[in-house]
Protein backbone atom coordinates (compact mmCIF):
# COMPACT_ATOMS: atom_id res chain seq x y z
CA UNK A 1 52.42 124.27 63.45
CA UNK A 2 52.46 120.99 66.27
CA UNK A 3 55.46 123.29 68.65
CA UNK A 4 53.46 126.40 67.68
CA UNK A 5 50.21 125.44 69.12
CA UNK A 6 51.87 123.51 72.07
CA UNK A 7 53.72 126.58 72.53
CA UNK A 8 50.41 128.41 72.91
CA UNK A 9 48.99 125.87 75.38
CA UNK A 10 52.41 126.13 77.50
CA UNK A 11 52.99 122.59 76.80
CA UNK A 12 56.66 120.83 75.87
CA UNK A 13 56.14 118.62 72.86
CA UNK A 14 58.71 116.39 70.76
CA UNK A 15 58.37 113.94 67.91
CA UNK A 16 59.64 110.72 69.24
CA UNK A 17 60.57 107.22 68.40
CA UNK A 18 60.55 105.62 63.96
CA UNK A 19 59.85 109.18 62.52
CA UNK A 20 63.41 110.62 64.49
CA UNK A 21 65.20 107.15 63.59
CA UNK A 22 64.44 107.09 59.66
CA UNK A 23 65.24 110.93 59.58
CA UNK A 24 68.89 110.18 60.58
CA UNK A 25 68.69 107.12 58.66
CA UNK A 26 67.46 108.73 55.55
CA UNK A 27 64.50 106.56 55.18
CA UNK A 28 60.77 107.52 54.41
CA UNK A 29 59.17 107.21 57.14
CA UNK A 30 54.87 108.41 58.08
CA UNK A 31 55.12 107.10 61.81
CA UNK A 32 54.97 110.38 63.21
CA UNK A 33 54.11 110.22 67.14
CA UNK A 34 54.34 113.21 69.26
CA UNK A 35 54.71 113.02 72.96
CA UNK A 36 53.51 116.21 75.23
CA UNK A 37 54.23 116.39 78.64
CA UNK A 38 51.18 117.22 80.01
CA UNK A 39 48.12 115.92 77.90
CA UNK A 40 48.72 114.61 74.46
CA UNK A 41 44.75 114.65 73.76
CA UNK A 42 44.60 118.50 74.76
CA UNK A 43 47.49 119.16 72.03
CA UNK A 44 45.71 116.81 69.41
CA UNK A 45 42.07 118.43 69.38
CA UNK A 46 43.74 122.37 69.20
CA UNK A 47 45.87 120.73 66.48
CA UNK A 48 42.68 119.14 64.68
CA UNK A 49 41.10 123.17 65.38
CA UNK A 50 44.08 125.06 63.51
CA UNK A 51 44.01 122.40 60.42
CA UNK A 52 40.72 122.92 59.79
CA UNK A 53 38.11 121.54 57.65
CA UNK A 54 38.81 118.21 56.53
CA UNK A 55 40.75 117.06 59.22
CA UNK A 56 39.62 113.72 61.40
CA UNK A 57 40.08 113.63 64.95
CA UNK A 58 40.32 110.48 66.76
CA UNK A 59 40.49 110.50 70.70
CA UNK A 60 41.47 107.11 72.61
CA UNK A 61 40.45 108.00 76.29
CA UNK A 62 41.28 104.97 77.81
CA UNK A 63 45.24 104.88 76.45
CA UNK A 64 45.27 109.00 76.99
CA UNK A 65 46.28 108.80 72.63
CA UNK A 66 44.60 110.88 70.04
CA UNK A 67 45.37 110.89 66.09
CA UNK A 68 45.01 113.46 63.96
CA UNK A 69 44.59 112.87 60.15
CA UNK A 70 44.58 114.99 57.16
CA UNK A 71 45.01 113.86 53.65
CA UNK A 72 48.51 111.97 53.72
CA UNK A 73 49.12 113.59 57.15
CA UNK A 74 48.95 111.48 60.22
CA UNK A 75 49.99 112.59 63.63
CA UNK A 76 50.09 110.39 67.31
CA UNK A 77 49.41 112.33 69.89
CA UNK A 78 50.10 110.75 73.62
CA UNK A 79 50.94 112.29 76.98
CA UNK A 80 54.78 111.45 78.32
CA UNK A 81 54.24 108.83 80.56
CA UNK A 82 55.90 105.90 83.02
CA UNK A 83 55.27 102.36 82.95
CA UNK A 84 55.12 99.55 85.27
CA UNK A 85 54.12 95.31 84.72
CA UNK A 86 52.48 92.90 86.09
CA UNK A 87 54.31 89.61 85.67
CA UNK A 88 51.73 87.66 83.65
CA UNK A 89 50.66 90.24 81.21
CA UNK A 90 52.57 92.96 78.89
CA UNK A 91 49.64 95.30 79.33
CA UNK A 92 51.35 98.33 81.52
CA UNK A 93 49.83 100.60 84.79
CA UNK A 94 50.59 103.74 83.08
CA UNK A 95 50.84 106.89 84.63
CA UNK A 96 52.09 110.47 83.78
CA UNK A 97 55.50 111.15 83.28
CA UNK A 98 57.91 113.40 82.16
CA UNK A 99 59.94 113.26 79.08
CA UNK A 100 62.90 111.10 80.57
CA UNK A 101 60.64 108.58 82.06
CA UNK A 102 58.48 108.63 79.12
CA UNK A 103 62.33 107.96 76.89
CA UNK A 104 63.33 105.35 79.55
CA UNK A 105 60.36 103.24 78.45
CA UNK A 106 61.19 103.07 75.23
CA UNK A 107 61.97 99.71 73.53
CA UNK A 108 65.47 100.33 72.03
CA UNK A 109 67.98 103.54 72.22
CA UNK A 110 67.33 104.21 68.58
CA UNK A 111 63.55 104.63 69.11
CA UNK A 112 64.33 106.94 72.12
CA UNK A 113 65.62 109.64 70.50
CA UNK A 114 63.08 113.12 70.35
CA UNK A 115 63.50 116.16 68.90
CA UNK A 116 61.94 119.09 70.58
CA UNK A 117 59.02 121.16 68.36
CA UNK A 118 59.07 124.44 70.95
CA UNK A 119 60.02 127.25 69.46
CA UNK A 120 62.97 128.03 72.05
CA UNK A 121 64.58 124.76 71.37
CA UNK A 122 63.11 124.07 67.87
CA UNK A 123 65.77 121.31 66.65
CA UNK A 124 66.91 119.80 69.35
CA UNK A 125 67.72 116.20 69.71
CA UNK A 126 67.60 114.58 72.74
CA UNK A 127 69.45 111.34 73.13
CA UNK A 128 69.99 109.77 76.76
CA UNK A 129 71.36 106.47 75.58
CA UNK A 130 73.38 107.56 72.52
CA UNK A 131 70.76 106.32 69.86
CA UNK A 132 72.52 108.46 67.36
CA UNK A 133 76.24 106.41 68.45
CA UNK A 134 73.73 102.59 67.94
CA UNK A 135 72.68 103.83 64.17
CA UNK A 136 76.19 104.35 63.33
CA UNK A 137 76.97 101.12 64.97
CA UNK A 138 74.62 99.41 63.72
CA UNK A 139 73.11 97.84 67.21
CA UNK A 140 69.63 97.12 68.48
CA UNK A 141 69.92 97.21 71.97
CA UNK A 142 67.84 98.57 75.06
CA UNK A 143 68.13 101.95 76.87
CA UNK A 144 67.88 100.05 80.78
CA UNK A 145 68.19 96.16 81.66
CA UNK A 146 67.40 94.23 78.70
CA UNK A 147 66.17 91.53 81.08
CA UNK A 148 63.43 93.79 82.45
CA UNK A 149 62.73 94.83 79.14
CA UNK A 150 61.95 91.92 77.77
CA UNK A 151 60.63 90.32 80.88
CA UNK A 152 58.04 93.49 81.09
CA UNK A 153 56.57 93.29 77.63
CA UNK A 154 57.64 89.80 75.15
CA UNK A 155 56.65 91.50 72.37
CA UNK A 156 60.26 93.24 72.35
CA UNK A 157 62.20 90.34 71.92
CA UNK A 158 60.41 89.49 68.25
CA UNK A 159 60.66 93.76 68.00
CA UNK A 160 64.10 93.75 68.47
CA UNK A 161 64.63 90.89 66.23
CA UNK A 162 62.44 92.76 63.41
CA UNK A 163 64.51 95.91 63.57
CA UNK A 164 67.70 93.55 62.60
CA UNK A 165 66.49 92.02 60.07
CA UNK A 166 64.25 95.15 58.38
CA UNK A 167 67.64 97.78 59.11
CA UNK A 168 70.28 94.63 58.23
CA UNK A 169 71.27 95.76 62.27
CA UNK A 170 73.10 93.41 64.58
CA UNK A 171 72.00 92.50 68.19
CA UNK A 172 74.30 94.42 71.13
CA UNK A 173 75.50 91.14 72.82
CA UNK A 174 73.62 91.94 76.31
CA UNK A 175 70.58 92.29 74.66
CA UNK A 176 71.00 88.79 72.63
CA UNK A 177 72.19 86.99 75.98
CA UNK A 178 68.79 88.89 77.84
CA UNK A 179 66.40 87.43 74.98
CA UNK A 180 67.74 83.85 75.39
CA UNK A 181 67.04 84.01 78.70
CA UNK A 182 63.32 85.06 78.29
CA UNK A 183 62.44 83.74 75.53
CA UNK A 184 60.04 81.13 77.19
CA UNK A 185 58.26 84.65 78.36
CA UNK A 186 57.34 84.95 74.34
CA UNK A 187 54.25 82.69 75.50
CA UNK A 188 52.09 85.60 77.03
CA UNK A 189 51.73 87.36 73.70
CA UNK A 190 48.91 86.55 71.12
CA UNK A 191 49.29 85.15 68.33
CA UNK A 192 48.07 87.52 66.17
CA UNK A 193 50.79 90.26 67.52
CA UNK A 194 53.93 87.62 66.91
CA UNK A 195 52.45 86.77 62.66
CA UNK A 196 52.44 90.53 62.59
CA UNK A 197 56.43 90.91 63.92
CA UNK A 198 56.69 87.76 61.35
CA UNK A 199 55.26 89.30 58.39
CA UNK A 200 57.67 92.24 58.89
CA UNK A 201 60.41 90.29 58.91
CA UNK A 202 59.29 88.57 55.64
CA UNK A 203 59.25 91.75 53.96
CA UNK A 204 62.90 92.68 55.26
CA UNK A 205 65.71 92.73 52.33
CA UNK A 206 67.45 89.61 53.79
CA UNK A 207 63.78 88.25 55.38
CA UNK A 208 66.77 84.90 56.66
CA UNK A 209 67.90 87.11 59.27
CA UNK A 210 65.54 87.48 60.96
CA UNK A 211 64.97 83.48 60.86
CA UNK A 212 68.21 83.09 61.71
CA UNK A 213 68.22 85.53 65.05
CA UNK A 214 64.86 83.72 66.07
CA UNK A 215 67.22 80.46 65.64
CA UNK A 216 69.76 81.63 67.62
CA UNK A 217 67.73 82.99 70.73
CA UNK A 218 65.72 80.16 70.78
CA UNK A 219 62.62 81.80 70.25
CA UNK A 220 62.02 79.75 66.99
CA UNK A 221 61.03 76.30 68.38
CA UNK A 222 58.57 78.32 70.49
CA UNK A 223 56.64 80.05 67.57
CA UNK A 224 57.18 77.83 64.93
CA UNK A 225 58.00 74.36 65.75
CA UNK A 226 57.67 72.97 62.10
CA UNK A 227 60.08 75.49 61.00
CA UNK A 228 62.38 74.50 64.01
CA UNK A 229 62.40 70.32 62.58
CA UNK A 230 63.41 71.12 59.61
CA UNK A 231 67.60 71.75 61.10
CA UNK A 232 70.31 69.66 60.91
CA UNK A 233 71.56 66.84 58.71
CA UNK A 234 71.23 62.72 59.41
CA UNK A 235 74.25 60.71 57.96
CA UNK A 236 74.20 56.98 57.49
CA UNK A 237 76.31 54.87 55.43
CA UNK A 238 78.42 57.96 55.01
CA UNK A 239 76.00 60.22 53.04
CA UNK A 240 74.15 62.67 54.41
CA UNK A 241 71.16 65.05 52.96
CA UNK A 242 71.87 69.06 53.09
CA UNK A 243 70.41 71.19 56.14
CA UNK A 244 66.52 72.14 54.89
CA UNK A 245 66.50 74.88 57.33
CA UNK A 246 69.52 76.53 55.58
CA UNK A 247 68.46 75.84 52.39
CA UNK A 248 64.98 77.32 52.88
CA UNK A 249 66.18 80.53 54.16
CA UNK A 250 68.14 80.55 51.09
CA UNK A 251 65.76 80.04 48.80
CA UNK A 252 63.35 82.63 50.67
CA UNK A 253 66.59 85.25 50.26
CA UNK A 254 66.56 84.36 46.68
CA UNK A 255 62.43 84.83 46.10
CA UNK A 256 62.99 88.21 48.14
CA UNK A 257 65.41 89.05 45.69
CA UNK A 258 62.17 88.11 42.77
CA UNK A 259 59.18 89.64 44.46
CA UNK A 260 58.17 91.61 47.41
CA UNK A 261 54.57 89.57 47.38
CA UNK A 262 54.19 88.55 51.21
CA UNK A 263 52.42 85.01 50.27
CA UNK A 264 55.32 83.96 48.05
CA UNK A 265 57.78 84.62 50.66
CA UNK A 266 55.45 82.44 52.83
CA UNK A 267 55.24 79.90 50.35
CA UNK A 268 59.00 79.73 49.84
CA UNK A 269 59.43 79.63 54.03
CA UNK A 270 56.57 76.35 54.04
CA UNK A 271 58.00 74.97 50.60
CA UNK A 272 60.43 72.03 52.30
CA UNK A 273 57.85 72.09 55.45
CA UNK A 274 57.13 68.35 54.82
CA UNK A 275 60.24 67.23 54.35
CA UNK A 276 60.69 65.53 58.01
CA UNK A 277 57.83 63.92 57.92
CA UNK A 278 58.28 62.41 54.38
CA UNK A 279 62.32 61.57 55.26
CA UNK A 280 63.59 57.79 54.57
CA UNK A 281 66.66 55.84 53.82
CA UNK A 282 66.95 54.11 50.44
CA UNK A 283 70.22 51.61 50.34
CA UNK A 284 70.17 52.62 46.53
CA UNK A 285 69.12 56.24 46.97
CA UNK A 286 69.89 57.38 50.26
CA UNK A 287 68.17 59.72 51.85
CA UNK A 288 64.71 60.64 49.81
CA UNK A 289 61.46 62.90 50.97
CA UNK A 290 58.99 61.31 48.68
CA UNK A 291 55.56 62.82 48.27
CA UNK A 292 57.11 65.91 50.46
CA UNK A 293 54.94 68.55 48.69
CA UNK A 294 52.21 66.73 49.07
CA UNK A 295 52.98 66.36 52.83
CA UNK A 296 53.68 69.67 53.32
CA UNK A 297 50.55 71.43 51.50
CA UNK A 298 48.64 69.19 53.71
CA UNK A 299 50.22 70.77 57.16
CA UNK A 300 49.82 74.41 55.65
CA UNK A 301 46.43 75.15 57.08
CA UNK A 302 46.70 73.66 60.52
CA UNK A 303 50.11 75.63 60.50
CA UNK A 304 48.19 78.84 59.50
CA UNK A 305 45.34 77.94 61.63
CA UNK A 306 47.75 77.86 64.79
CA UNK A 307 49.48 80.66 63.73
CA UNK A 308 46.39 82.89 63.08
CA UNK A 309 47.19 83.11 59.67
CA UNK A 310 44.69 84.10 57.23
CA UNK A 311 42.36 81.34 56.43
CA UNK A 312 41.49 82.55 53.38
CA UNK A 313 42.58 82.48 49.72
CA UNK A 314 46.47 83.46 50.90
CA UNK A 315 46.49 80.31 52.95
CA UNK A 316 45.30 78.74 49.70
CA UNK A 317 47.77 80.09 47.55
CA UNK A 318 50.17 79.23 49.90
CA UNK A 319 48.93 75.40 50.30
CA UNK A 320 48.70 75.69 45.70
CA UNK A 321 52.41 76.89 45.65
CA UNK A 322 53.97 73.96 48.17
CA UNK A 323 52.05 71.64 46.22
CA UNK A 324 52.54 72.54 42.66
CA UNK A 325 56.61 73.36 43.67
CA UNK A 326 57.78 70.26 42.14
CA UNK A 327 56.33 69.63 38.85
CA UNK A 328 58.41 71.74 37.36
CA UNK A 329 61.69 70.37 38.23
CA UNK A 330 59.65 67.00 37.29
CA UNK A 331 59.27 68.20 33.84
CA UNK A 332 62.73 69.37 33.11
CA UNK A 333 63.80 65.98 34.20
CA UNK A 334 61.49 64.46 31.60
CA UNK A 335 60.67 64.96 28.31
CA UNK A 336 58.98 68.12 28.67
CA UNK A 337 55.28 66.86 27.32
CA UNK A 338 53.10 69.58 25.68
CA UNK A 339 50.51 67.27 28.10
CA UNK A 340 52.36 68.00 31.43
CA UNK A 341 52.61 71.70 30.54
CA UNK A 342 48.75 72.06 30.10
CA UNK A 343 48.09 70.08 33.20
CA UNK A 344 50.74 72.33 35.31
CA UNK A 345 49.01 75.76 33.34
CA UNK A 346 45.83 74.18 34.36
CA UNK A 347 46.43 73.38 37.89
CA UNK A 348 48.56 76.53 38.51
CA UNK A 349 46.23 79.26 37.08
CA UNK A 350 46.95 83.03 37.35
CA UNK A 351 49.66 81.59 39.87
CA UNK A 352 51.74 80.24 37.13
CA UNK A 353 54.42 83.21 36.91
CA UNK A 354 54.65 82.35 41.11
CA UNK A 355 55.31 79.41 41.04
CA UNK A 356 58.02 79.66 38.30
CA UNK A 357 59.87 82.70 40.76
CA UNK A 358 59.67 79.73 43.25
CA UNK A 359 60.82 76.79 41.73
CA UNK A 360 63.83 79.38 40.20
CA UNK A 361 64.38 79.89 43.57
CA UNK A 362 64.56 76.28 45.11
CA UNK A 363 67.99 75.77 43.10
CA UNK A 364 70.20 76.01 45.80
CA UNK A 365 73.64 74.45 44.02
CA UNK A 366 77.15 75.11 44.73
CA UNK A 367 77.54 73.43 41.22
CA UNK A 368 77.71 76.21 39.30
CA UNK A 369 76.89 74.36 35.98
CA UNK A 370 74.28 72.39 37.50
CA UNK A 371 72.44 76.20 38.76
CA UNK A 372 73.26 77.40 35.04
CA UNK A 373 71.52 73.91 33.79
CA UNK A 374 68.31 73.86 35.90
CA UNK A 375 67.72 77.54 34.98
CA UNK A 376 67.99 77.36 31.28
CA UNK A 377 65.82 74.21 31.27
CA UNK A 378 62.96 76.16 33.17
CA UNK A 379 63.43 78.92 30.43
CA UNK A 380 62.56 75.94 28.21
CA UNK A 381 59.14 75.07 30.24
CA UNK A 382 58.29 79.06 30.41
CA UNK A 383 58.77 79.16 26.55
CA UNK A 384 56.66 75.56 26.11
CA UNK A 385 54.06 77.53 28.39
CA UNK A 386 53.62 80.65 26.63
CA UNK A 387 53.23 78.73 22.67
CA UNK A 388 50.66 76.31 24.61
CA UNK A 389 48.53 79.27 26.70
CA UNK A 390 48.86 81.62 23.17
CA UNK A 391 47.10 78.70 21.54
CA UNK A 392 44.79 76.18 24.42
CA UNK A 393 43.98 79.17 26.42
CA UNK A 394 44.60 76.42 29.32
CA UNK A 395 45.46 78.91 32.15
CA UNK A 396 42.26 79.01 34.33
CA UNK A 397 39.86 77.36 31.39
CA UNK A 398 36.64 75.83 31.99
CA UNK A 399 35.61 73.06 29.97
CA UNK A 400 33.71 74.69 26.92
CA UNK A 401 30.45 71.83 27.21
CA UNK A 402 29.35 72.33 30.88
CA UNK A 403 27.16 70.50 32.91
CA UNK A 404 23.93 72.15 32.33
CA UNK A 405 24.57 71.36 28.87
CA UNK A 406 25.55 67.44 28.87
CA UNK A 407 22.25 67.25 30.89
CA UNK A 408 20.21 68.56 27.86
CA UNK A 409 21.96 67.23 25.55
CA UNK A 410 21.35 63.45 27.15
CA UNK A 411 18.93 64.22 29.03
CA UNK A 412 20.43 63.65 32.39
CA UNK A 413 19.38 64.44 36.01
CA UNK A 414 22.21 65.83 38.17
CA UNK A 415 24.29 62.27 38.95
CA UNK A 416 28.27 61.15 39.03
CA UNK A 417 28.09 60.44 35.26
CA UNK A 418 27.46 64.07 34.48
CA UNK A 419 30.91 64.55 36.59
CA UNK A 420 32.54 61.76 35.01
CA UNK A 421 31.71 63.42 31.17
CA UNK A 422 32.78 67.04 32.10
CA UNK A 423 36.01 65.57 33.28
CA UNK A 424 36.83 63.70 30.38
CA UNK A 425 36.24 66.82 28.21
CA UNK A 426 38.90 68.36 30.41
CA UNK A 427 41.24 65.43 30.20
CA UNK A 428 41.19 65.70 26.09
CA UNK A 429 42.03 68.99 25.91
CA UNK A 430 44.88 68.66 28.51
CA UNK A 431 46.33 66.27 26.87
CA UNK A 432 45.81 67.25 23.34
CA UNK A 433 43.21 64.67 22.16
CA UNK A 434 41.06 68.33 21.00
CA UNK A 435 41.25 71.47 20.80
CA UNK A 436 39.95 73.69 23.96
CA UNK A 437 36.87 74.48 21.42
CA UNK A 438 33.26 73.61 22.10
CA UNK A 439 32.25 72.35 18.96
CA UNK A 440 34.75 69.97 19.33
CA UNK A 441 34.11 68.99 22.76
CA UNK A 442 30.66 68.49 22.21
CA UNK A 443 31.53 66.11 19.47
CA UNK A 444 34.15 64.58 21.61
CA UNK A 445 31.30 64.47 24.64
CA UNK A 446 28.40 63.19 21.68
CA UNK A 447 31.03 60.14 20.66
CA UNK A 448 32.42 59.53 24.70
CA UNK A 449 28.02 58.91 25.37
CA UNK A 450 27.36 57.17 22.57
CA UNK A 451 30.35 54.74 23.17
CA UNK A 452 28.94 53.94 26.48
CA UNK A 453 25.55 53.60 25.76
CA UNK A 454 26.67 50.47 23.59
């Protein structure tokens, strides 16, 4: 219907770019952009006219695009074009083109490829840099200088390393060398545009490839500096502590593997994030991160914050996960306390079943019977949680005798003591003293207030 009408309006039109890719990759794909030589806008509102009713028409002047939508159908309409830069900005002069120039710009030879939609060459794939030859290699690399690529718009470097990591591609060896030596040009793009490259690398297979690549090309310490401290190993005395950079990317393969939740992933990436800060030497216990979690949920919204990451309930769920990912492996090491387990249901909410994925996660072993260990005690805690939730109803609970109603009862203005009451009501049930009932915690409250008014 697209070459059809084109072909009425005497225009050339192709689809270009993801949709072409996934078609010879045999991936679903709904990026659909067409490219006209002449004016893509033209093509889009005679399009939007033969669909009909119930079709939306939007119509972006200013970057010569236009969409058309219909039910699941989404089409990008933009006119072949040439691009030039300006050295501090990855905004392009654009100006018309034809379909070579329009292929030339393209970021990588495997989102160059178009297919023609004329009716005289219906079918055809055009390829100038052998996209079709990089799929079956495997290889993300550039259709003209990589240098000038990357040097013209950033943004292509943290593309480029996306496409790895989301198609489990390599990078051709010119275009690795090129990002390396651009990478400080990475600092003329927004934020917001490099946490949305990031977020599509945490929702790769093998999300640690992508780390890894932004490791390698030295783009990491540029984004994400925390991230960056968190390589290598200190030895003194002879004993060293293992890489946390290495074992975080293997515990965020190993979540990946769990859940395709984006926050998780996150959480598992910021789980070790205070571990430098918290890092000492004990002559008895060598190397040691005390209070690490602790540390680390405290950097997670300045680390969101300059990282325009949401700074909403994600970025708390992310700070409740780093926090909470200890107590587990705390409990398994103790006697597992029907206590502790309230307090962790308690504290950990709806966020419970998380946080378990996580902390399954964080064991990292070679010691094969150590791995087996850890997991079947935290099958242990997971049992001990679901007899204590069937029975307290601790996940999420409110104390049954709320404020309004230790006010009546002793006739109380709003004060700390009202506080103070409530959270001792809390405390019993956590740890057992009473049922989570309220006619026993109002006789718990009645005894707690008559014990102090003596």
């Amino acid at each position: 219907m697209v070459g059809e009408t084109a072909d009425r309006l005497g225009l050339q039109c192709y689809v270009i770019g993801g949709w072409v890719r996934d078609l010879f990759l045999h991936r679903p794909s709904d990026d659909i952009d067409v490219v006209v030589v002449g004016s893509g806008i033209v093509l889009a509102e005679e399009v939007a006219k033969v669909l009909g009713r119930g079709t939306h028409l939007s119509v972006f002047k200013t970057y010569g695009t236009a969409q058309v939508k219909r039910g699941d159908l989404e089409l990008e309409f933009v006119g072949a074009r040439r691009e030039s830069y300006t050295r501090d900005s990855r905004n392009p002069i654009v100006e018309g083109g034809t379909l070579q120039e329009d292929q030339n710009r393209r970021d990588f030879t495997i989102n160059a490829m178009a297919i023609c939609l004329n009716k005289d060459r219906y079918g055809e794939l055009l390829d100038p840099f052998d996209g079709i030859g990089d799929l079956e290699r495997c290889i993300i690399r550039t259709p003209l200088d990589p240098d000038i690529t990357f040097s013209d718009d950033p943004l292509r470097m943290m593309r480029a390393i996306r496409f790895a990591s989301q198609l489990g591609f390599n990078l051709d060896g010119e275009t690795f060398d090129a990002i390396e030596r651009n990478k400080e040009r990475i600092g003329i793009i927004t934020k917001e545009r490099i946490a949305e490259e990031l977020h599509k690398i945490m929702l790769s297979r093998r999300p640690s490839e992508g780390w890894l690549l932004l490791d390698q090309t030295g783009l990491l310490p540029l984004i994400f500096p925390e991230l960056a401290a968190l390589k290598g190993i200190d030895v003194k005395e002879g004993r060293g502590h293992k890489d946390v950079f290495l074992h975080t990317l293997k515990v965020l393969d190993n979540v990946a593997q769990s859940s395709d939740k984006l926050w998780l992933r996150w959480a598992a990436l910021l789980h070790d994030i205070g571990k430098p800060k918290s890092k000492a030497w004990d002559p008895q216990a060598g190397w040691t991160f005390r209070n690490h979690n602790y540390i680390g949920a405290k950097m997670v919204p300045k680390i969101f914050a300059k990282m325009k990451l949401p700074l909403n309930e994600k970025m708390e769920y992310v700070k409740k996960m780093v926090d909470l990912h200890m107590r587990p492996i705390n409990l398994i090491e103790d006697t597992v306390t029907d206590s502790a387990v309230r307090r962790l249901l308690f504290e950990a909410g709806d966020d419970i079943d998380d946080l378990m994925i996580l902390c399954d996660a964080d064991i990292t072993s070679r010691n094969e019977e150590k791995k087996a260990r850890f997991h079947q005690n935290y099958q242990l805690v997971r049992q001990k949680m679901v007899e204590l939730e069937e029975r307290d109803r601790i996940r999420n609970f409110q104390p049954p005798v709320d404020g309004m109603e230790i006010m009546e009862m002793f006739h109380l203005e709003p004060c700390s003591l009202v506080g103070e009451l409530k959270a001792a009501i809390k405390d019993a049930i956590l740890d057992g003293v009473i049922p989570n009932d309220h006619e026993a915690a109002k006789a718990f409250v009645i005894k707690l207030w008559q014990k102090k008014q003596k």
